[in-house]
Protein backbone atom coordinates (compact mmCIF):
# COMPACT_ATOMS: atom_id res chain seq x y z
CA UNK A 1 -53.12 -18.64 30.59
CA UNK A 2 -50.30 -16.08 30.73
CA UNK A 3 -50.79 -16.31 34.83
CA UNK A 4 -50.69 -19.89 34.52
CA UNK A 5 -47.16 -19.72 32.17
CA UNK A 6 -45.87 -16.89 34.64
CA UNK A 7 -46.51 -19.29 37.67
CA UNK A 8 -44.78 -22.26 36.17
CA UNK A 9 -41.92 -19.78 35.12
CA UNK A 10 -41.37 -18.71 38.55
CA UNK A 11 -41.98 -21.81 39.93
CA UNK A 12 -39.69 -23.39 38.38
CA UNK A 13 -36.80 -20.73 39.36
CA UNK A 14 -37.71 -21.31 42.96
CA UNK A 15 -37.49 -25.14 42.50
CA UNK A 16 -33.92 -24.64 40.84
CA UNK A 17 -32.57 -22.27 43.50
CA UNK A 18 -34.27 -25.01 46.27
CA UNK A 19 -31.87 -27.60 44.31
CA UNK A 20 -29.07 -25.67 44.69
CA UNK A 21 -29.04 -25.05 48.47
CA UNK A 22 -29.99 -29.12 48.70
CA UNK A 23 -27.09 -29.87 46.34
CA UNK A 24 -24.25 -27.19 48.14
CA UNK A 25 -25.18 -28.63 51.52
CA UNK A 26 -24.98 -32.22 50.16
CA UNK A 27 -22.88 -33.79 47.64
CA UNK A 28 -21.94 -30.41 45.80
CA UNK A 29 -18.45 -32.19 44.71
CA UNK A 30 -19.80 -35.21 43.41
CA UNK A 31 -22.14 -32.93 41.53
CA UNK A 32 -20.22 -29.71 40.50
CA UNK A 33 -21.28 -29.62 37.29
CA UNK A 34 -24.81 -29.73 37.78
CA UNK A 35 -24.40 -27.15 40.63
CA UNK A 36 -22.10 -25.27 37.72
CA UNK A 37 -25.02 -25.37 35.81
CA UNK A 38 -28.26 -24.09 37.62
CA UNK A 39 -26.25 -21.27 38.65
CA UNK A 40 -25.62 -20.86 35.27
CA UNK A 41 -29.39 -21.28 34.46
CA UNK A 42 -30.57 -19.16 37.18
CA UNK A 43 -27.93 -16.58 36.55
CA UNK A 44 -29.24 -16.22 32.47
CA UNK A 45 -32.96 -15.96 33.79
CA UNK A 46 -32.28 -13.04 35.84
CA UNK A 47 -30.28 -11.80 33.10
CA UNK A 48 -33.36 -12.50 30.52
CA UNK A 49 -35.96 -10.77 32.72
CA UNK A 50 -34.05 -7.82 33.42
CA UNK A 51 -33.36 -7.39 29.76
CA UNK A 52 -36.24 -7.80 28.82
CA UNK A 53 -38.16 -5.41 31.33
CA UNK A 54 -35.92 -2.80 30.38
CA UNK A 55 -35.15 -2.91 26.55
CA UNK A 56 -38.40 -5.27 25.01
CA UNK A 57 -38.46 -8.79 23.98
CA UNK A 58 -37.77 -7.14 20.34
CA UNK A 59 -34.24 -5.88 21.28
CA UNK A 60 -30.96 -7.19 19.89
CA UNK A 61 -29.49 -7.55 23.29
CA UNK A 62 -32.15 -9.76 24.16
CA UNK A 63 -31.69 -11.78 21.17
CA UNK A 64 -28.29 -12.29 21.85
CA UNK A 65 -28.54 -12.41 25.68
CA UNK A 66 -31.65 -15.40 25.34
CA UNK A 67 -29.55 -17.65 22.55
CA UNK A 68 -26.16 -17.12 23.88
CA UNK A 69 -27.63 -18.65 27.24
CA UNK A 70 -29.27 -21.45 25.60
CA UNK A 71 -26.67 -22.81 23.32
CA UNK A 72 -24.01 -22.30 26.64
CA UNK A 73 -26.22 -24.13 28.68
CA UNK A 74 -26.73 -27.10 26.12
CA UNK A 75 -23.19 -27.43 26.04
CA UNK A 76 -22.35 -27.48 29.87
CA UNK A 77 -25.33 -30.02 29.89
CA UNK A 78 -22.96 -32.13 27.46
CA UNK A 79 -20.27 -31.60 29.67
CA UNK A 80 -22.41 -32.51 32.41
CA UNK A 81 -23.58 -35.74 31.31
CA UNK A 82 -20.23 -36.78 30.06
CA UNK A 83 -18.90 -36.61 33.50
CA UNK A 84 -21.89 -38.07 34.71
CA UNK A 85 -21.54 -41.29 32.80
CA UNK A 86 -17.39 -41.60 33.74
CA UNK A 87 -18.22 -41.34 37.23
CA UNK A 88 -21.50 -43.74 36.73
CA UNK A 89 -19.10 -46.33 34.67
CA UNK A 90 -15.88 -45.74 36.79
CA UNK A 91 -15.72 -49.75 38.01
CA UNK A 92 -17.08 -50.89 34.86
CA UNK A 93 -15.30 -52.84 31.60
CA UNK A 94 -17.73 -51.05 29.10
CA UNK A 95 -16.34 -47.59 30.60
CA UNK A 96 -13.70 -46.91 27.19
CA UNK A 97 -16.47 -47.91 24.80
CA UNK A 98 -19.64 -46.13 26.11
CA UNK A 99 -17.34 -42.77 26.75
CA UNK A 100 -15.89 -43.14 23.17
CA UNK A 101 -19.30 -43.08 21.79
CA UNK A 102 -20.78 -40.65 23.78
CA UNK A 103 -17.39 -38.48 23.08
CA UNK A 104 -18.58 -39.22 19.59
CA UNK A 105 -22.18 -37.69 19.49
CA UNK A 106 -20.83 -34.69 21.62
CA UNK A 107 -18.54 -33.65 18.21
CA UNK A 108 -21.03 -34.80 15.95
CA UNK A 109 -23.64 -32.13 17.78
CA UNK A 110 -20.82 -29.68 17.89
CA UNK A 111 -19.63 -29.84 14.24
CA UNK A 112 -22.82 -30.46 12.16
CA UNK A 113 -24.33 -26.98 12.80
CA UNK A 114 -20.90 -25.41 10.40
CA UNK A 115 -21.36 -27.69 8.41
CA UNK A 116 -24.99 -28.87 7.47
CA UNK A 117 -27.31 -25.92 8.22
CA UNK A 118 -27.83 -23.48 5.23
CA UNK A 119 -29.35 -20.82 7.30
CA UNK A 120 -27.63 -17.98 8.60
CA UNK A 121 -25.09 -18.86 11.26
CA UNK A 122 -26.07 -17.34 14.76
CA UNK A 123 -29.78 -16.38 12.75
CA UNK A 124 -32.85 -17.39 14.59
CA UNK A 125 -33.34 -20.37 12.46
CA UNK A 126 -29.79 -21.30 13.17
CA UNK A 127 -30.03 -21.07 16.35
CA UNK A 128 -33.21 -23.03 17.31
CA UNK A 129 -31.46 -25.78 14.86
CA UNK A 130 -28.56 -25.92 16.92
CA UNK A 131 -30.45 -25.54 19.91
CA UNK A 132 -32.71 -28.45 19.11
CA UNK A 133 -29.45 -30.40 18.10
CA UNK A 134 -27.86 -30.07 21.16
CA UNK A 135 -30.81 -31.19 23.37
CA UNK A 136 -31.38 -33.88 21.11
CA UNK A 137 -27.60 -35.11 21.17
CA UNK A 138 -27.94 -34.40 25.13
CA UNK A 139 -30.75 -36.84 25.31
CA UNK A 140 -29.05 -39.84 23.57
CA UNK A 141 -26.34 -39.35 25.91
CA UNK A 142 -28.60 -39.17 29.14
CA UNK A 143 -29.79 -42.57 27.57
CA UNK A 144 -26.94 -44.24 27.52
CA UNK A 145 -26.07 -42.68 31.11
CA UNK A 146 -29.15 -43.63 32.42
CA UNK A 147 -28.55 -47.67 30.72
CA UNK A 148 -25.34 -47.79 32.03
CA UNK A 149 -26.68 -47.06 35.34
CA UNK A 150 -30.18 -49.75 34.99
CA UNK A 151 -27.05 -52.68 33.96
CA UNK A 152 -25.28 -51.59 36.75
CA UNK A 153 -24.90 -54.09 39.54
CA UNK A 154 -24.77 -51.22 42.53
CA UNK A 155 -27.69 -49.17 41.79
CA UNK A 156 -27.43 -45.71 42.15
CA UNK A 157 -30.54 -44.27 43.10
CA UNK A 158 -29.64 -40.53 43.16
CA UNK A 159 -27.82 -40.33 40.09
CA UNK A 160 -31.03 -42.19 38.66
CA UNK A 161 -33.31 -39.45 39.58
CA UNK A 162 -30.79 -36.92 38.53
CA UNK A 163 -30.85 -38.39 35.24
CA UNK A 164 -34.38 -38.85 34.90
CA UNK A 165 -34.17 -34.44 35.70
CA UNK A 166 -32.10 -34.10 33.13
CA UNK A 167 -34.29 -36.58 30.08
CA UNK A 168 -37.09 -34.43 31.25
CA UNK A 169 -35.33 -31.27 30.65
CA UNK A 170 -33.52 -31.80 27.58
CA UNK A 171 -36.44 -34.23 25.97
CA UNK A 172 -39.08 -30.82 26.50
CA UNK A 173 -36.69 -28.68 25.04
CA UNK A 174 -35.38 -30.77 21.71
CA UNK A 175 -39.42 -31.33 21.17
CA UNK A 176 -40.39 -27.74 21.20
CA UNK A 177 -37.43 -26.65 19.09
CA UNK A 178 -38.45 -29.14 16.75
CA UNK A 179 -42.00 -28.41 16.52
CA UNK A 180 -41.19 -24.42 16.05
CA UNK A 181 -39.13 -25.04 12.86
CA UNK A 182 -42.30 -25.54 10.61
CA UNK A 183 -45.19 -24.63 12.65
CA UNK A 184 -46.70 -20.75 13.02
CA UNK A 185 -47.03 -18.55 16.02
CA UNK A 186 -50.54 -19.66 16.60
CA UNK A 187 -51.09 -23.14 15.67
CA UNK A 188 -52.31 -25.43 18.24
CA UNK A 189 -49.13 -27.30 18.13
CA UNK A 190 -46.59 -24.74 19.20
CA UNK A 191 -48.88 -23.87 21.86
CA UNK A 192 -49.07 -27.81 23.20
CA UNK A 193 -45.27 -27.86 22.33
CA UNK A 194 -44.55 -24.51 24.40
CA UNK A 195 -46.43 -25.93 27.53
CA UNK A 196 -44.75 -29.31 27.47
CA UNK A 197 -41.58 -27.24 27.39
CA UNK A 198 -43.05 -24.58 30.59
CA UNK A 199 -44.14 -27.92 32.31
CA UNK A 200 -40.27 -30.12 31.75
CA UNK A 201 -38.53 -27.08 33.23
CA UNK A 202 -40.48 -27.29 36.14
CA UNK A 203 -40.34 -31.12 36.70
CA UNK A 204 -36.80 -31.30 35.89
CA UNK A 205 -35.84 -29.03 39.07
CA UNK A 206 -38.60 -30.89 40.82
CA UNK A 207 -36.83 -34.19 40.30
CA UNK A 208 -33.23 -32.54 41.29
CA UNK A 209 -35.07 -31.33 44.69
CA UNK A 210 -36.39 -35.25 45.06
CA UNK A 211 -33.04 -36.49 44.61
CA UNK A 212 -30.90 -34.48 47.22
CA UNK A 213 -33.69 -34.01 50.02
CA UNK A 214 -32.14 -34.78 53.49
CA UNK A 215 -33.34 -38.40 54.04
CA UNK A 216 -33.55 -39.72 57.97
CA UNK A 217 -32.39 -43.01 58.97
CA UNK A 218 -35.01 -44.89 60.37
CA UNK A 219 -34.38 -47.37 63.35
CA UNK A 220 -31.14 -48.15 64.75
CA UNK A 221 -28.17 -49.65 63.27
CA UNK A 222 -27.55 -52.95 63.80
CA UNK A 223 -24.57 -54.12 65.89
CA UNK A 224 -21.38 -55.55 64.28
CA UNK A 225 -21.59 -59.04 64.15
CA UNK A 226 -19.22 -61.41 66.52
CA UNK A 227 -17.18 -63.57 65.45
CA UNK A 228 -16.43 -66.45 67.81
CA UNK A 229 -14.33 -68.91 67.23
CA UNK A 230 -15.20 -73.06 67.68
CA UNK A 231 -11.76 -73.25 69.52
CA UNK A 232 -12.29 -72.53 73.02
């Protein structure tokens, strides 16, 4: 099994770093702050492993080094989204009130965890309650992203796939952080909750490599149509 975790692990890097190199030779500006953000992700991992080979899993600087990453990359993915839905909305009347609400849930994910959690702030409970917060608030706003773009009448396909990367990732994540606030090392729910999270951060790169492939024309373009005129 730990072979099996390992492979999905590393798998999942090299699917992330594929995405990148498909997204900076494609359309890195229209997506800068997902590019902005697997470097970011990839960045931590190396940063985690290296850590962690060299100090222990049980060292502070881990502990630090693994929850400072994950709440920084829950809040670029808010960031992320947010942009993703202005851009997705930018011709459309229901722009001012889907950003407002969305704007909305970002402060509500950002100001309950001060204000509502009676653990000890930047304690492992705390953090896997923030962490789980912040996935969870990131997946009601890839919702209404991914709405907006369904009700659209152009129909985006690539930012629809790049969505559905990002409901995979954040969805896997909110569940497992959920499910380790009142379950035990070894019960059989973790465990099926830590795979579902090993298996989304694989299929959300996956997804991201779908979306920006190069994709050949087929046939030839049609000709521009004449206009003639009935005068002659």
């Amino acid at each position: 099994m730990a072979f099996v975790s390992d492979l999905l692990a590393y798998g999942g890097t090299l699917l992330q770093i594929v995405a990148l190199v498909l997204l900076a030779s494609g359309p890195l500006t229209r997506y800068f702050p997902l590019f902005l953000y697997i470097v970011t992700l990839i960045s931590t991992t190396v940063a985690e492993l290296w850590v962690r080979d060299t100090e222990g899993i049980a060292s502070r600087n881990f502990f630090n080094l693994y929850w400072g990453s994950e709440i920084l990359l829950d809040l670029l993915l808010l960031v992320m989204i947010l942009q993703l839905t202005s851009r997705a909305l930018e011709k459309s009347p229901m722009r001012p009130q889907v950003m407002r609400l969305m704007s909305g849930v970002m402060a509500i994910a950002l100001i309950v965890p001060f204000v509502a959690f009676d653990s000890e702030i930047f304690g492992r409970r705390w953090n896997q309650s923030v962490g789980q917060l912040l996935n969870f608030g990131a997946a009601v706003m890839n919702l209404a992203l991914w709405s907006a773009l369904i009700v659209s009448r152009s129909k985006d396909r690539q930012l629809l796939k790049v969505s559905a990367g990002l409901g995979v990732l954040v969805t896997g994540a909110a569940l497992t952080l959920g499910v380790r606030q009142f379950t035990h090392q070894d019960d059989l729910l973790r465990i099926v909750a830590d795979w579902v999270h090993r298996v989304s951060q694989t299929a959300g790169p996956a997804i991201w490599c779908w979306a920006f492939r190069p994709v050949k024309k087929s046939g030839a373009e049609a000709p521009p149509a004449i206009i003639t005129s009935s005068l002659s």
